[in-house]
N, C-alpha and C. Protein backbone atom coordinates (compact mmCIF):
# COMPACT_ATOMS: atom_id res chain seq x y z
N UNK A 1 -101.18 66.79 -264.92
CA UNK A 1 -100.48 65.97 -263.96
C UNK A 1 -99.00 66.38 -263.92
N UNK A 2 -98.31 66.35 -262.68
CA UNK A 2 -97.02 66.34 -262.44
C UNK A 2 -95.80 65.08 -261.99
N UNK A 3 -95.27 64.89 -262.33
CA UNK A 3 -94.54 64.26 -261.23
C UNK A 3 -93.27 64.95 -261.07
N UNK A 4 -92.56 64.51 -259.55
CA UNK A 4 -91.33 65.05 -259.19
C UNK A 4 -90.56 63.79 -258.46
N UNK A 5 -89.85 64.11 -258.34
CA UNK A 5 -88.27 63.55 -257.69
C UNK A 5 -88.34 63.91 -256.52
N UNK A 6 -88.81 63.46 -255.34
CA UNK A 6 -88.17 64.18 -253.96
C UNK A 6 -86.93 63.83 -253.40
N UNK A 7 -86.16 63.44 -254.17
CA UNK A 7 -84.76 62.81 -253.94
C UNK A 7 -84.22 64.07 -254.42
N UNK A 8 -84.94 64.62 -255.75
CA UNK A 8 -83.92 65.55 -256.45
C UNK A 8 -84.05 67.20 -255.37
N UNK A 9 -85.06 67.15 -254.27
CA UNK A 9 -85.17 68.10 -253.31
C UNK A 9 -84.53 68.16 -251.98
N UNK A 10 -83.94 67.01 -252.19
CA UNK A 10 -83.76 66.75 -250.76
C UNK A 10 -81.86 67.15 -250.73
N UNK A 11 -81.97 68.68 -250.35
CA UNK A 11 -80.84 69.31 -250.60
C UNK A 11 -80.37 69.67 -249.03
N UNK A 12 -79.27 69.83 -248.62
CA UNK A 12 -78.98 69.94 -247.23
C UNK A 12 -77.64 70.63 -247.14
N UNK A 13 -77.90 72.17 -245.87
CA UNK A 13 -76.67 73.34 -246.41
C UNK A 13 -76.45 73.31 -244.80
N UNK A 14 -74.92 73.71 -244.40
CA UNK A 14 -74.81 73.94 -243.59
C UNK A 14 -74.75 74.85 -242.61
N UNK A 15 -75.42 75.63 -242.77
CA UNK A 15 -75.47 77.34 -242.26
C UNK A 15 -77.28 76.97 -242.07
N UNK A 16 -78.47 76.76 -242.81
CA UNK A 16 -79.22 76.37 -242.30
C UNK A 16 -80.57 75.58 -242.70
N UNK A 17 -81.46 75.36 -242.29
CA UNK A 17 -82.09 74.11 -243.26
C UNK A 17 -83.00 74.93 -244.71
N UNK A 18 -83.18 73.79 -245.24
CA UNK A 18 -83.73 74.14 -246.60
C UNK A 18 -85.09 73.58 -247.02
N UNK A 19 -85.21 74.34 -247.65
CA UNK A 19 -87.08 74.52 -247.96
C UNK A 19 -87.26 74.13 -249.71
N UNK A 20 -87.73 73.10 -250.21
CA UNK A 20 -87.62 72.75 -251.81
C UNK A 20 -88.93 72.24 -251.88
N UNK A 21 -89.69 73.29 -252.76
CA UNK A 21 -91.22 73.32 -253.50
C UNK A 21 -91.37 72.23 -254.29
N UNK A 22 -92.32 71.40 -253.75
CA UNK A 22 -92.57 70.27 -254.84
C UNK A 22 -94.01 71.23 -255.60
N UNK A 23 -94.87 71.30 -254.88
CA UNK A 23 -96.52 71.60 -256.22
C UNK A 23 -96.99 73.03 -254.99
N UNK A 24 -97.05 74.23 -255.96
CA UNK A 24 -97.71 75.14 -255.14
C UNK A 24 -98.75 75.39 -256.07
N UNK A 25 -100.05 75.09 -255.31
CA UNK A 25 -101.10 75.37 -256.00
C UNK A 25 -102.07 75.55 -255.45
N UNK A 26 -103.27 75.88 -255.94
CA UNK A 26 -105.01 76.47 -255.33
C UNK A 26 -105.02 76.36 -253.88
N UNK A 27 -105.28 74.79 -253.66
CA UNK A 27 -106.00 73.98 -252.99
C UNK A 27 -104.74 73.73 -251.51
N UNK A 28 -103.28 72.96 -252.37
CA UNK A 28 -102.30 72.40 -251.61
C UNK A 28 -101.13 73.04 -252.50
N UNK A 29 -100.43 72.93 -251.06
CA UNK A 29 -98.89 73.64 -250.84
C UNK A 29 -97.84 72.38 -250.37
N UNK A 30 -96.84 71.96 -251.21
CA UNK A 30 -96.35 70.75 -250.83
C UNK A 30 -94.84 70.77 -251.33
N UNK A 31 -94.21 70.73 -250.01
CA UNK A 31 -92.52 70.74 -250.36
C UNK A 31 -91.61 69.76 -249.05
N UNK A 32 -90.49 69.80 -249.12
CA UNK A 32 -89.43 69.04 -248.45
C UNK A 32 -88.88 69.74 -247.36
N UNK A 33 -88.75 70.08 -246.68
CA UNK A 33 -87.70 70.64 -245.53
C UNK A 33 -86.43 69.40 -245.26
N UNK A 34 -85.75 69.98 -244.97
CA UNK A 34 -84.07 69.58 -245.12
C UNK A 34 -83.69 70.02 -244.09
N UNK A 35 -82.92 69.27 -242.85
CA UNK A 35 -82.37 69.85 -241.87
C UNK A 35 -81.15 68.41 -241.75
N UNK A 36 -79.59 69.53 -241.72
CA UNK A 36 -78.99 69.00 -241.30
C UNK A 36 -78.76 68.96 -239.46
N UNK A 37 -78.31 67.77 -238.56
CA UNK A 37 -77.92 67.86 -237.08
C UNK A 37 -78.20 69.02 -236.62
N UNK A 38 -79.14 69.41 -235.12
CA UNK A 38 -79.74 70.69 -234.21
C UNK A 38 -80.22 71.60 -235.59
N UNK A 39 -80.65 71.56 -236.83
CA UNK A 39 -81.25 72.14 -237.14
C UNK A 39 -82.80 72.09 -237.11
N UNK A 40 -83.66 73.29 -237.40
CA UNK A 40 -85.05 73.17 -236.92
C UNK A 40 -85.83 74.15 -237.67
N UNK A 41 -87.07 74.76 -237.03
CA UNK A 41 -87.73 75.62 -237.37
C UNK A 41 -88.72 76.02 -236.23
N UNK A 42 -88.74 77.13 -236.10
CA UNK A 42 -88.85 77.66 -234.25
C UNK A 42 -90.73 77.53 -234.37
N UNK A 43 -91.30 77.57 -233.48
CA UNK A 43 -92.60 77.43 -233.50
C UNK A 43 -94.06 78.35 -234.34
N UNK A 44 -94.47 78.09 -234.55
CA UNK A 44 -95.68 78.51 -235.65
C UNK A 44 -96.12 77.98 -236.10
N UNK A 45 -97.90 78.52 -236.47
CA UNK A 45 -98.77 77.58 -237.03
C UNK A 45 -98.98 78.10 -238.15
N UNK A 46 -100.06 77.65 -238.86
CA UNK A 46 -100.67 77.99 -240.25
C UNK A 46 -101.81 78.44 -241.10
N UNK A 47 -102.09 79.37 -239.68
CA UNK A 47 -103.40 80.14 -240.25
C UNK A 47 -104.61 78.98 -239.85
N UNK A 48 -105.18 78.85 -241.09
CA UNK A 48 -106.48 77.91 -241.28
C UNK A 48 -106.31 76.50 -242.26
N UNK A 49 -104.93 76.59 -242.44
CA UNK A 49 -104.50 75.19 -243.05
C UNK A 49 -103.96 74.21 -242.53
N UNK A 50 -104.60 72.72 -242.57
CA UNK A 50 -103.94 71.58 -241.59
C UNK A 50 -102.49 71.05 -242.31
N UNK A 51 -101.85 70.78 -241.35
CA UNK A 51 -99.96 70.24 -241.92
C UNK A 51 -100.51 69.10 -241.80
N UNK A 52 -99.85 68.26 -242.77
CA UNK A 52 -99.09 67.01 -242.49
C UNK A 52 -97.67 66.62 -242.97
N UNK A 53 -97.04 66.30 -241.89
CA UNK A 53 -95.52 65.94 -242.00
C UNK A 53 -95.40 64.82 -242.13
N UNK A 54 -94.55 64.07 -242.57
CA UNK A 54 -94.35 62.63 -243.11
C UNK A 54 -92.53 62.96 -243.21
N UNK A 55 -92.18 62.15 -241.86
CA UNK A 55 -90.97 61.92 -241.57
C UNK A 55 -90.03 61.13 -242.70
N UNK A 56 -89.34 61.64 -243.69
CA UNK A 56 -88.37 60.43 -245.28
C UNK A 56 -87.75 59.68 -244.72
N UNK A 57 -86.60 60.64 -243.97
CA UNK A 57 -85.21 60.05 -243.44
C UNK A 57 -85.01 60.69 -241.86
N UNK A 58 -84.16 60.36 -241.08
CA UNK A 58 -83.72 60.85 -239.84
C UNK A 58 -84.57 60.34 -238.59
N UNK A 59 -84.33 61.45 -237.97
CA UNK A 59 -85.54 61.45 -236.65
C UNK A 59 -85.43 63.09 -235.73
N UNK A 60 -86.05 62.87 -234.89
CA UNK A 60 -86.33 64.45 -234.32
C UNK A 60 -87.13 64.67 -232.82
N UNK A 61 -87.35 65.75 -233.23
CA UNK A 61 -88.14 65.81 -232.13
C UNK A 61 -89.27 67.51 -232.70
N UNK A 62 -90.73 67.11 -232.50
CA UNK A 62 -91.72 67.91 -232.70
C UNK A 62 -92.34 68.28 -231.64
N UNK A 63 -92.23 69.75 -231.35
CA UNK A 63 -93.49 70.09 -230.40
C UNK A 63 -94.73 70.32 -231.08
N UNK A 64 -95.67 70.30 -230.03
CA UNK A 64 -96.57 70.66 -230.41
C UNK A 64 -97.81 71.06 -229.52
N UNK A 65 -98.39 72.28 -229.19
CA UNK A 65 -98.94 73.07 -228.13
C UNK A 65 -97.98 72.43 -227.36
N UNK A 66 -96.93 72.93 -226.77
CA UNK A 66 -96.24 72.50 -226.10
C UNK A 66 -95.84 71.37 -225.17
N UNK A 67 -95.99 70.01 -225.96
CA UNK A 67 -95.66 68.61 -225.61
C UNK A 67 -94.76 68.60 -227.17
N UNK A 68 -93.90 67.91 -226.40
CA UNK A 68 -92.83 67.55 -227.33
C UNK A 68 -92.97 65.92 -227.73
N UNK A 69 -92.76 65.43 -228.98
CA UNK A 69 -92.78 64.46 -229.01
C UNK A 69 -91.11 63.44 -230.39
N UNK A 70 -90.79 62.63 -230.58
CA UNK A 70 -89.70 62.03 -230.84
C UNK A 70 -90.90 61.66 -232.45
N UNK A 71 -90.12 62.45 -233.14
CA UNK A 71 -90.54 61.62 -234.31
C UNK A 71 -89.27 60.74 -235.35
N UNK A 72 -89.81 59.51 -235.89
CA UNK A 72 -89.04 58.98 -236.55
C UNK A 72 -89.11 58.93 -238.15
N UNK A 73 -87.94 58.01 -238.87
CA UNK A 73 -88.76 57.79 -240.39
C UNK A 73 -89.46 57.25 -240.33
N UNK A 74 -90.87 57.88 -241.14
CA UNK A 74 -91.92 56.95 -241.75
C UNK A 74 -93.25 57.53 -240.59
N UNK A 75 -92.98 58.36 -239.62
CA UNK A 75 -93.63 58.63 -239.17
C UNK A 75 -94.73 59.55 -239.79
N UNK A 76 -95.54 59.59 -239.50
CA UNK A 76 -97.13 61.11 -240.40
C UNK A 76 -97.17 61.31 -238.97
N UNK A 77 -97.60 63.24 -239.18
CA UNK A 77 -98.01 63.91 -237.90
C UNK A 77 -99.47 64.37 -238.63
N UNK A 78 -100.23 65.13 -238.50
CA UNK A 78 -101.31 65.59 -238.53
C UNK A 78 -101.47 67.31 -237.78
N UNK A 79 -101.32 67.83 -238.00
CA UNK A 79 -101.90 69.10 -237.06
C UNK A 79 -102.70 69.95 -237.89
N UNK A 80 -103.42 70.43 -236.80
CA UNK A 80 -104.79 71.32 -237.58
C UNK A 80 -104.09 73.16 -237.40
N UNK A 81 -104.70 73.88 -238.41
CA UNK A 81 -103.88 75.19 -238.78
C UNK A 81 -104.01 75.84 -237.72
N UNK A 82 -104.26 76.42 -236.35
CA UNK A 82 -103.98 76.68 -235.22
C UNK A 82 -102.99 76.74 -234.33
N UNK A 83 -102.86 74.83 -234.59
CA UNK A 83 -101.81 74.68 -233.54
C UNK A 83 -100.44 75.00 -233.52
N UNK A 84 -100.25 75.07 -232.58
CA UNK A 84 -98.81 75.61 -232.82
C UNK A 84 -97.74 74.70 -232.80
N UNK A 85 -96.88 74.72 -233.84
CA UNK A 85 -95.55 73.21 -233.80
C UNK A 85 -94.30 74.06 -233.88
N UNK A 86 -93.05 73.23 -233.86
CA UNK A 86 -91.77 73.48 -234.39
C UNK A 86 -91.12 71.58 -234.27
N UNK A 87 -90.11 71.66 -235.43
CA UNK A 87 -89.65 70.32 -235.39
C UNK A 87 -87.87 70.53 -235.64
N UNK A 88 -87.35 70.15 -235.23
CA UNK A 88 -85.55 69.92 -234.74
C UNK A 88 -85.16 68.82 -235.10
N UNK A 89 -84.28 68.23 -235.95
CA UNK A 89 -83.61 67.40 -236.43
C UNK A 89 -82.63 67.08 -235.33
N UNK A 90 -82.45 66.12 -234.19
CA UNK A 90 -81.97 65.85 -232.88
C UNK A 90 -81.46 64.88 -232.80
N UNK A 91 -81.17 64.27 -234.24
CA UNK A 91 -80.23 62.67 -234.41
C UNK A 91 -78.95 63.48 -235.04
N UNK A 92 -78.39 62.32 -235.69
CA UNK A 92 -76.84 62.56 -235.47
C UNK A 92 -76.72 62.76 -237.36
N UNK A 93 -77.68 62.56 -238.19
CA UNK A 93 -77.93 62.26 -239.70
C UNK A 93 -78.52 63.49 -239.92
N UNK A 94 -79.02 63.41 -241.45
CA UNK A 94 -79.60 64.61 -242.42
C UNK A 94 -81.00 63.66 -241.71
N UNK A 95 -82.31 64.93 -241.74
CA UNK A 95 -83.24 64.71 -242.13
C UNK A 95 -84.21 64.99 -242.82
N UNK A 96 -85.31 64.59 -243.65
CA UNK A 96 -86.31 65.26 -244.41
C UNK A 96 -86.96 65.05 -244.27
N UNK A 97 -88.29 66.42 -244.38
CA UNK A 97 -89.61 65.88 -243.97
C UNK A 97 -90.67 65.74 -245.62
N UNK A 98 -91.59 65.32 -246.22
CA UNK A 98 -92.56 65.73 -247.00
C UNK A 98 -93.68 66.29 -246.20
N UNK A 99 -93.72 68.04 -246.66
CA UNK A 99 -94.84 68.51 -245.76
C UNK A 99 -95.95 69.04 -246.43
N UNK A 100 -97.18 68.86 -246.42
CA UNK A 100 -98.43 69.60 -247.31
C UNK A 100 -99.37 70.21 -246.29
N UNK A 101 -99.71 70.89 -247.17
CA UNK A 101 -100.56 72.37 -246.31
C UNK A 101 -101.72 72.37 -247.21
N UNK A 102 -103.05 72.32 -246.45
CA UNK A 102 -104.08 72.36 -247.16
C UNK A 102 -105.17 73.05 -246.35
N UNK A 103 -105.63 74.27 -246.72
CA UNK A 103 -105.57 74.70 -247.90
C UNK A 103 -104.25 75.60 -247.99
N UNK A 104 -103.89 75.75 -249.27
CA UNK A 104 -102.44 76.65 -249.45
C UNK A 104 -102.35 78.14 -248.84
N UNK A 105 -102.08 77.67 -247.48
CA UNK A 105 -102.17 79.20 -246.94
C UNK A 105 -101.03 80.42 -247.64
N UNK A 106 -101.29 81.60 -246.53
CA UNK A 106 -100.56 82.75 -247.53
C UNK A 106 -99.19 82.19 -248.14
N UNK A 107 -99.26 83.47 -249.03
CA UNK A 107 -97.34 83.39 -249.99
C UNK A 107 -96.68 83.57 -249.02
N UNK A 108 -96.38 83.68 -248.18
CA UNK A 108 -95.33 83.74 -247.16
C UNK A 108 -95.28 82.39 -246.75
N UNK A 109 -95.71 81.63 -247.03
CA UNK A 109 -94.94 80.31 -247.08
C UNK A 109 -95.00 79.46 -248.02
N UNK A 110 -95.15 79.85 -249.37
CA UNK A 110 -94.77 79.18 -249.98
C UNK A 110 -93.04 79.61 -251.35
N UNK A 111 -92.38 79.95 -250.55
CA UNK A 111 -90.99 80.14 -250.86
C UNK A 111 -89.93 79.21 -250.91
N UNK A 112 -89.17 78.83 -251.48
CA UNK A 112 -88.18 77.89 -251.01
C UNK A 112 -87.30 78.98 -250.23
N UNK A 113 -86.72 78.18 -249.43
CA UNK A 113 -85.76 78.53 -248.52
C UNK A 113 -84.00 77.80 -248.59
């Protein structure tokens, strides 16, 4: 068993957002993204692994197959590894997401950033 702090991840730079590994393992891939104001992450999916995002703090805005939608805190998204997303921090605050990937697709994403 593990436990972590996602407080102690939730790091925020101003040049551009940040990526902090909570559990990389077999099955699931699970970390924080950090975006301070118009920061984002441009569109792409995930192979054969479904996301779920779970909005901490802030709010935003997520596309997804190209409908955009306003996400807030406390919000869960769902997308299946296909589709294609990007999400933009579009409030005026820091925001963070908790995001897990299952199954743990390639090492190319599981890096902090």
């Amino acid at each position: 068993m593990k436990i972590e702090k996602i407080t102690e991840k939730m790091e925020y730079s101003e040049e551009k957002f940040t990526k902090k590994i909570l559990y990389n393992e077999d099955k699931v891939l699970c970390f924080i993204l950090n975006f301070k104001p118009d920061q984002g992450v441009p569109s792409h999916n995930h192979e054969e692994s479904d996301l779920i995002v779970h909005i901490l703090v802030g709010q935003g805005e997520m596309v997804v197959e190209g409908k955009t939608y306003k996400v807030l805190q406390g919000d869960v998204i769902h997308c299946k590894g296909k589709e294609m997303f990007s999400i933009k921090n579009t409030g005026y605050s820091d925001m963070s997401c908790l995001v897990m990937l299952s199954p743990n697709p390639s090492a190319l994403y599981s890096k902090e950033v």
